[in-house]
PDB file of N, CA and C in Angstrom:
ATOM      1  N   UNK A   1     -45.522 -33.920 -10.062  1.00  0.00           N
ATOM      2  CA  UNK A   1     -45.194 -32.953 -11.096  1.00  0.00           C
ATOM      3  C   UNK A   1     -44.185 -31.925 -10.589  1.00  0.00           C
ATOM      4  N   UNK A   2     -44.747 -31.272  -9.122  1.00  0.00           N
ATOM      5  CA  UNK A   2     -43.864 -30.180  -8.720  1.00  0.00           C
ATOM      6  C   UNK A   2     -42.336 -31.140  -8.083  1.00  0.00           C
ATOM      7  N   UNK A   3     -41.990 -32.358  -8.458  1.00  0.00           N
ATOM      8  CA  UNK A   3     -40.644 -33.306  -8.263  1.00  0.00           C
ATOM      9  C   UNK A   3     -40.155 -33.248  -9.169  1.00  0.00           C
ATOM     10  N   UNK A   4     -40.939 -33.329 -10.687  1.00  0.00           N
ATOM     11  CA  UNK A   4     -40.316 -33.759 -11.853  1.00  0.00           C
ATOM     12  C   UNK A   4     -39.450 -32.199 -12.344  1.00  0.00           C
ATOM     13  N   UNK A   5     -40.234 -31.296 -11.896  1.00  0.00           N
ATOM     14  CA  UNK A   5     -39.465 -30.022 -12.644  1.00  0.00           C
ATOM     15  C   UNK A   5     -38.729 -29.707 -11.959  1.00  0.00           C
ATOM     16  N   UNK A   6     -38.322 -29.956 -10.112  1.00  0.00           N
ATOM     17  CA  UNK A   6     -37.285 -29.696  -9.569  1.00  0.00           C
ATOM     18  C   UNK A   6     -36.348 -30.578 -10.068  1.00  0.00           C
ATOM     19  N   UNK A   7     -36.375 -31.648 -10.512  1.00  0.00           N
ATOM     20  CA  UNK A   7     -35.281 -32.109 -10.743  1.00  0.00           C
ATOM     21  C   UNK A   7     -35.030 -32.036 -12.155  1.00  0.00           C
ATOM     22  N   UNK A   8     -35.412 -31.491 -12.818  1.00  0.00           N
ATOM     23  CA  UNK A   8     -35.074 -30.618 -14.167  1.00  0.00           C
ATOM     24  C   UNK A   8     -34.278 -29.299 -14.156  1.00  0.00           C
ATOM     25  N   UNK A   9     -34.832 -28.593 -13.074  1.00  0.00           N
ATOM     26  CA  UNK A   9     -34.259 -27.754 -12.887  1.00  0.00           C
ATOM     27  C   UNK A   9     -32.630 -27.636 -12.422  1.00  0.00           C
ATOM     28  N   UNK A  10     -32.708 -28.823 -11.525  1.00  0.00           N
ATOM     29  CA  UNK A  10     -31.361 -29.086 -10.554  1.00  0.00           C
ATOM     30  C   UNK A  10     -30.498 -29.349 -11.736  1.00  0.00           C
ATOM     31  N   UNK A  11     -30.927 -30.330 -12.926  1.00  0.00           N
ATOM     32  CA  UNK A  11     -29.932 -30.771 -14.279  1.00  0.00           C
ATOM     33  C   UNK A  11     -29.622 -30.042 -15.103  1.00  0.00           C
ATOM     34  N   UNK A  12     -30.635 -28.637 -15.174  1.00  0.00           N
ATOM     35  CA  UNK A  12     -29.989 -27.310 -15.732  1.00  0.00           C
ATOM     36  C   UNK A  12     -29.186 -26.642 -15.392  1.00  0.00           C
ATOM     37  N   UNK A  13     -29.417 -26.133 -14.133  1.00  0.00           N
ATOM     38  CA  UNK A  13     -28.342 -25.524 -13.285  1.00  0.00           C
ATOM     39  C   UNK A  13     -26.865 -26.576 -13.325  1.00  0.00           C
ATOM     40  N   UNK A  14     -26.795 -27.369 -13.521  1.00  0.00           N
ATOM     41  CA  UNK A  14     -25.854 -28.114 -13.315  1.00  0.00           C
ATOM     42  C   UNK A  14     -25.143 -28.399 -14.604  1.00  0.00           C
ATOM     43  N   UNK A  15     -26.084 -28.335 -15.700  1.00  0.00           N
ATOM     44  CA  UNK A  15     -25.542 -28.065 -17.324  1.00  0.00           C
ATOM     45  C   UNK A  15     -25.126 -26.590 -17.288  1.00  0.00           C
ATOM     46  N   UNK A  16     -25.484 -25.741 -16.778  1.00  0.00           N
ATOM     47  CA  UNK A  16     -24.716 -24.102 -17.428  1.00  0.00           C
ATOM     48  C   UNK A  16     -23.684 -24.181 -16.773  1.00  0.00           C
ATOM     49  N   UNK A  17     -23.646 -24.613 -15.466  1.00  0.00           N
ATOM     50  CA  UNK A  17     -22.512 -24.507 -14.893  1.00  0.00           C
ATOM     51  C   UNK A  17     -21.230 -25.269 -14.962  1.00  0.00           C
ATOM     52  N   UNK A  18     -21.518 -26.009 -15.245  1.00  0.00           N
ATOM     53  CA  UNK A  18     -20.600 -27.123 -16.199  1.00  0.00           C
ATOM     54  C   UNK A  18     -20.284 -26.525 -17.525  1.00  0.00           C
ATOM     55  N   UNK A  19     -21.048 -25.638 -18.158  1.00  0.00           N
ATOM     56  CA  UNK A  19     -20.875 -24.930 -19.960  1.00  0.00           C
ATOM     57  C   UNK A  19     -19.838 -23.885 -19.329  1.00  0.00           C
ATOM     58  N   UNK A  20     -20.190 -23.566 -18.403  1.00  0.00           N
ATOM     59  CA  UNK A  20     -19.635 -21.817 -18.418  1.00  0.00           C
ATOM     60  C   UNK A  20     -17.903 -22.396 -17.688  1.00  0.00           C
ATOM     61  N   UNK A  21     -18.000 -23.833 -16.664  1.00  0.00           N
ATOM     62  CA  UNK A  21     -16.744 -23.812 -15.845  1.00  0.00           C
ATOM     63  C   UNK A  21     -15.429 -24.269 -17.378  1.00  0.00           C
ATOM     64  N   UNK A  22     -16.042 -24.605 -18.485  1.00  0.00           N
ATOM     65  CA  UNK A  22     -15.249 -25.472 -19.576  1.00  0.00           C
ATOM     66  C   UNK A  22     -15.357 -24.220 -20.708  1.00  0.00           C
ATOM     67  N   UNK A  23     -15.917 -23.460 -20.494  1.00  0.00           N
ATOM     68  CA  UNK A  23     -15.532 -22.134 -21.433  1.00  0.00           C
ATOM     69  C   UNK A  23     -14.454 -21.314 -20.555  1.00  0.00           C
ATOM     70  N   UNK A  24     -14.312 -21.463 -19.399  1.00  0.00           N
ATOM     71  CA  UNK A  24     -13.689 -20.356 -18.881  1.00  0.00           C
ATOM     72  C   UNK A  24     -12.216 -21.367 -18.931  1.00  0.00           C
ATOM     73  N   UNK A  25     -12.079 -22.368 -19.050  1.00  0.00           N
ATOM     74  CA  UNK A  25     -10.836 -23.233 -19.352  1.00  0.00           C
ATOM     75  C   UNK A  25     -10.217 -23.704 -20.675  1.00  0.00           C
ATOM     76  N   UNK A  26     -11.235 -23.162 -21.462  1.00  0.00           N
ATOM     77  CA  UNK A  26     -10.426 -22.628 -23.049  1.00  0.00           C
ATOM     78  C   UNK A  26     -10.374 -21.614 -23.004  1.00  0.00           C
ATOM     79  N   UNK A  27     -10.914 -20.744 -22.544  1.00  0.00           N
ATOM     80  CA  UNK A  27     -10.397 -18.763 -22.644  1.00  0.00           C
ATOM     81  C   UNK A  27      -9.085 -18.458 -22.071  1.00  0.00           C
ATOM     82  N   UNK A  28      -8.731 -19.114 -20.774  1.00  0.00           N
ATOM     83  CA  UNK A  28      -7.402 -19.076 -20.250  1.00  0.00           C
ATOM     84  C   UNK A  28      -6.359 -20.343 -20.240  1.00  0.00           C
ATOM     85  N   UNK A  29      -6.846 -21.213 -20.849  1.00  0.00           N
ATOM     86  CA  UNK A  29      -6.060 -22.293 -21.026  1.00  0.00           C
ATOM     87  C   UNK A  29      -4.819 -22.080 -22.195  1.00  0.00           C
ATOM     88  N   UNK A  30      -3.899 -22.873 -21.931  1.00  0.00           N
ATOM     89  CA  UNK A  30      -2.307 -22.123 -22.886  1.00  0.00           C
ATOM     90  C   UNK A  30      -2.862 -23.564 -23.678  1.00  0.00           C
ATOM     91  N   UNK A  31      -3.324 -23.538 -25.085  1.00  0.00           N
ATOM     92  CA  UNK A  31      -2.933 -24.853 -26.015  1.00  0.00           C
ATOM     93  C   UNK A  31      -1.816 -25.630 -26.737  1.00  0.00           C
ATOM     94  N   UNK A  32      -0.919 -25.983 -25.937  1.00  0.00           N
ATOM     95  CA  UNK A  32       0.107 -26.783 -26.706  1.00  0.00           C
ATOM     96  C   UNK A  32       1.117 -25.562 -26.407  1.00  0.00           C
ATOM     97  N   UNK A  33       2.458 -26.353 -27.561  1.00  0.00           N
ATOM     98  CA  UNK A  33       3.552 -25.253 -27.614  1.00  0.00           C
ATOM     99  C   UNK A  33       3.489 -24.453 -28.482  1.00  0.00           C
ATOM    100  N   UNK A  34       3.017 -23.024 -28.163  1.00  0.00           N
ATOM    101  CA  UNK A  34       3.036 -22.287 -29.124  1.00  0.00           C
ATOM    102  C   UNK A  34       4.798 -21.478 -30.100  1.00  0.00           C
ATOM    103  N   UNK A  35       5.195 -22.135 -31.369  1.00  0.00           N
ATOM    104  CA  UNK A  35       6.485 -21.823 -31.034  1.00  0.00           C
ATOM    105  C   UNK A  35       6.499 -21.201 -32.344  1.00  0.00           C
ATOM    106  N   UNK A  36       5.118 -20.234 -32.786  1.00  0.00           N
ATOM    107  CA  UNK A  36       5.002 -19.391 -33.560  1.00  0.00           C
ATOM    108  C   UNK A  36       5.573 -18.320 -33.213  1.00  0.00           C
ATOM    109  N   UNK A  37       5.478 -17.954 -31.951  1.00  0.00           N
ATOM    110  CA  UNK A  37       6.180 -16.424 -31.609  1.00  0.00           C
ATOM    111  C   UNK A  37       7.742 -16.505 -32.234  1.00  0.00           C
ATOM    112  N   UNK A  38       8.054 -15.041 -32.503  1.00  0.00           N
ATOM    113  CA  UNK A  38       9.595 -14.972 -32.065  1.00  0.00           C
ATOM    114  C   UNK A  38       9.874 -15.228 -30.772  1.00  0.00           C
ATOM    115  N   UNK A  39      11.673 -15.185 -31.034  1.00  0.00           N
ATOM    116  CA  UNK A  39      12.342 -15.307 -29.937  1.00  0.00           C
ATOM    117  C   UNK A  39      12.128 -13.653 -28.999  1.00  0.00           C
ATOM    118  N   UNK A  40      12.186 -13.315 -27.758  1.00  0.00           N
ATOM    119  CA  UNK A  40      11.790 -12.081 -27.068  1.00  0.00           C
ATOM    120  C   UNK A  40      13.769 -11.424 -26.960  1.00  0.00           C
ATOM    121  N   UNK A  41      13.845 -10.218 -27.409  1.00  0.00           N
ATOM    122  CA  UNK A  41      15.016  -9.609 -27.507  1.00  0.00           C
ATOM    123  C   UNK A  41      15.156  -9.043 -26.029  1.00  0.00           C
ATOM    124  N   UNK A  42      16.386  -9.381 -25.472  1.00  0.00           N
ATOM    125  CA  UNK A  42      16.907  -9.397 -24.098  1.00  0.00           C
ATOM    126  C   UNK A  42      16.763  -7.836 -23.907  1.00  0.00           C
ATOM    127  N   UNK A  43      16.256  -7.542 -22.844  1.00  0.00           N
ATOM    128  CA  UNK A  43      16.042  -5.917 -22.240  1.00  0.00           C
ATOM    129  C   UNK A  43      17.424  -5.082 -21.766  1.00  0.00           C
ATOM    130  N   UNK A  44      17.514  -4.340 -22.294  1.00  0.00           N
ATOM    131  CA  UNK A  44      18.513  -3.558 -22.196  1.00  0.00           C
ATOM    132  C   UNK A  44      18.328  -2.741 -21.342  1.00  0.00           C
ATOM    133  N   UNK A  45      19.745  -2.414 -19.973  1.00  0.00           N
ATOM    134  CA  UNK A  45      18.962  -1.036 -19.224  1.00  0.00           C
ATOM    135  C   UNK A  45      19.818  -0.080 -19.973  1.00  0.00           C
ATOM    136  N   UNK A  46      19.156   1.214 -20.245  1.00  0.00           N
ATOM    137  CA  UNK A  46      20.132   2.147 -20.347  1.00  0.00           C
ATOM    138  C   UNK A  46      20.482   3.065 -18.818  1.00  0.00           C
ATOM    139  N   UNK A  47      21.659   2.834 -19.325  1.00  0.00           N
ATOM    140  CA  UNK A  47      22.462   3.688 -18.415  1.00  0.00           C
ATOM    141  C   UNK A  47      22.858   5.236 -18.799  1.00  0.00           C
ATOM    142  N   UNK A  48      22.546   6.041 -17.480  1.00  0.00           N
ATOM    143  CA  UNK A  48      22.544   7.599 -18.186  1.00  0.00           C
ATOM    144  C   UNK A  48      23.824   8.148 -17.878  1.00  0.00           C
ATOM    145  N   UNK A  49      24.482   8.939 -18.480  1.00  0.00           N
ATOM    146  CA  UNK A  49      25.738   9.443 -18.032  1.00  0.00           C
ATOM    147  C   UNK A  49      25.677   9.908 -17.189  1.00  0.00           C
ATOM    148  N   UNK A  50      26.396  10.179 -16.046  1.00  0.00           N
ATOM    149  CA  UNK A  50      26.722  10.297 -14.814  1.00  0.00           C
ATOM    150  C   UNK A  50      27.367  11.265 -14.632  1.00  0.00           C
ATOM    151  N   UNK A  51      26.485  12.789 -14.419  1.00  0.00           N
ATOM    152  CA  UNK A  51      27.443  14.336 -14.500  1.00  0.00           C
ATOM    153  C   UNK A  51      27.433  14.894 -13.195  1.00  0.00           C
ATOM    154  N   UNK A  52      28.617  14.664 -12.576  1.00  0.00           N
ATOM    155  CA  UNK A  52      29.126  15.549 -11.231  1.00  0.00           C
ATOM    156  C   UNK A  52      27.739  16.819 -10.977  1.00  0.00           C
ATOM    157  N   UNK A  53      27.865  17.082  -9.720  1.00  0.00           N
ATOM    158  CA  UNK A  53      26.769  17.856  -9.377  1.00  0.00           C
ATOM    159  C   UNK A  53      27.745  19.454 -10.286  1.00  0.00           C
ATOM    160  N   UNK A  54      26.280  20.679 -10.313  1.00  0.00           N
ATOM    161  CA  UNK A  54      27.489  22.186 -10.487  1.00  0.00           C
ATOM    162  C   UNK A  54      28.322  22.182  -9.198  1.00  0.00           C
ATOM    163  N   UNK A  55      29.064  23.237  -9.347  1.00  0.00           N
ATOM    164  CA  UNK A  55      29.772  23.596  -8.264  1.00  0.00           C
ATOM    165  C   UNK A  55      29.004  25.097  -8.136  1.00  0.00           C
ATOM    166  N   UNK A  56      28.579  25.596  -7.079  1.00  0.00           N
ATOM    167  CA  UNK A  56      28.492  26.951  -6.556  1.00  0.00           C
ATOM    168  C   UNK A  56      29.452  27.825  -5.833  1.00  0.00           C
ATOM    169  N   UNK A  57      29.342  28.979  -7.437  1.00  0.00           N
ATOM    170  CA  UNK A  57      30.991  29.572  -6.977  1.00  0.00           C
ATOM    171  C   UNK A  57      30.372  31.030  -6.153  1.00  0.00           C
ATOM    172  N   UNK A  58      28.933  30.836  -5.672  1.00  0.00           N
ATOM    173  CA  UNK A  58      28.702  31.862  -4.755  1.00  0.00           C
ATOM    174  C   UNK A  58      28.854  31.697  -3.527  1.00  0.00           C
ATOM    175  N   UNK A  59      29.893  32.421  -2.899  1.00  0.00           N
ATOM    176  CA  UNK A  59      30.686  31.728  -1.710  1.00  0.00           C
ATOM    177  C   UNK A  59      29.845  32.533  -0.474  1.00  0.00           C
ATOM    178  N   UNK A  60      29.325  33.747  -1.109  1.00  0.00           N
ATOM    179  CA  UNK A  60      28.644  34.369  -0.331  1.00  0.00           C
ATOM    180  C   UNK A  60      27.711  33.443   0.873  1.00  0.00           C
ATOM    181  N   UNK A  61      26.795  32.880  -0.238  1.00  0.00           N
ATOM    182  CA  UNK A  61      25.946  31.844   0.796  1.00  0.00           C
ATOM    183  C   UNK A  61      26.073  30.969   1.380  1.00  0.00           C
ATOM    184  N   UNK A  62      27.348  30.412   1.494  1.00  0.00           N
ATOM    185  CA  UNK A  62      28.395  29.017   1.396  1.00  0.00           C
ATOM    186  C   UNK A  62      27.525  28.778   2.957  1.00  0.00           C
ATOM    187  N   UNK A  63      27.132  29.582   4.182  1.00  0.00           N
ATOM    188  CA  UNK A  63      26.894  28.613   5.533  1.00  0.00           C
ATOM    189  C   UNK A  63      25.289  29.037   5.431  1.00  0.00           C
ATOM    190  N   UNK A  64      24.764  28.437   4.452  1.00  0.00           N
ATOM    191  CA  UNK A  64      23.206  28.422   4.180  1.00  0.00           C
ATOM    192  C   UNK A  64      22.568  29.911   4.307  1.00  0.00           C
ATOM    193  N   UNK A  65      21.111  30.338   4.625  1.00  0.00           N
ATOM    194  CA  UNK A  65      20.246  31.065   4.717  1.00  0.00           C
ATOM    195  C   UNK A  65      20.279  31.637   5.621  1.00  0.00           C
ATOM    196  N   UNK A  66      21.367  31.968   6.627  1.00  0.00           N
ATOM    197  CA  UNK A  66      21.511  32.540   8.081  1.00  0.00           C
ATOM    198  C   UNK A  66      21.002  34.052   7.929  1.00  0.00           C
ATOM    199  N   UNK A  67      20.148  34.435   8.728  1.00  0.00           N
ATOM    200  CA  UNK A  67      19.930  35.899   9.368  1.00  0.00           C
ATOM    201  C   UNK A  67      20.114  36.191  10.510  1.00  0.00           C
ATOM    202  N   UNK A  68      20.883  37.102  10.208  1.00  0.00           N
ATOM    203  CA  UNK A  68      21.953  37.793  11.256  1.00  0.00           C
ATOM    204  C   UNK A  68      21.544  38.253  12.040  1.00  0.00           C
TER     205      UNK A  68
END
């Protein structure tokens, strides 16, 4: 008796795991060609205008933070 239900048991374990390895291969599986989508519109970079640094017309500080 305690043979017959181990090996019942072993054919269960071996049925879920077999259910669960064939669910997880339709959840991520791609079906066929899907050619419902649109076409994907090409990515554009934008480019930002490109403005020269200021100029600093304080000439005072012109050789940095020096104390004298």
């Amino acid at each position: 008796m305690k043979e017959v239900k181990r090996v019942l048991m072993v054919v269960l374990m071996a049925v879920i795991l077999s259910v669960t390895l064939l669910a997880q291969m339709n959840a991520f599986g791609q079906k066929g060609d899907n050619s419902n989508r649109p076409p994907k519109e090409e990515q554009r970079v934008k480019e930002k205008d490109k403005q020269p640094p200021p100029r600093n017309s304080n000439s005072k500080n012109s050789n940095g933070n020096r104390h004298g």
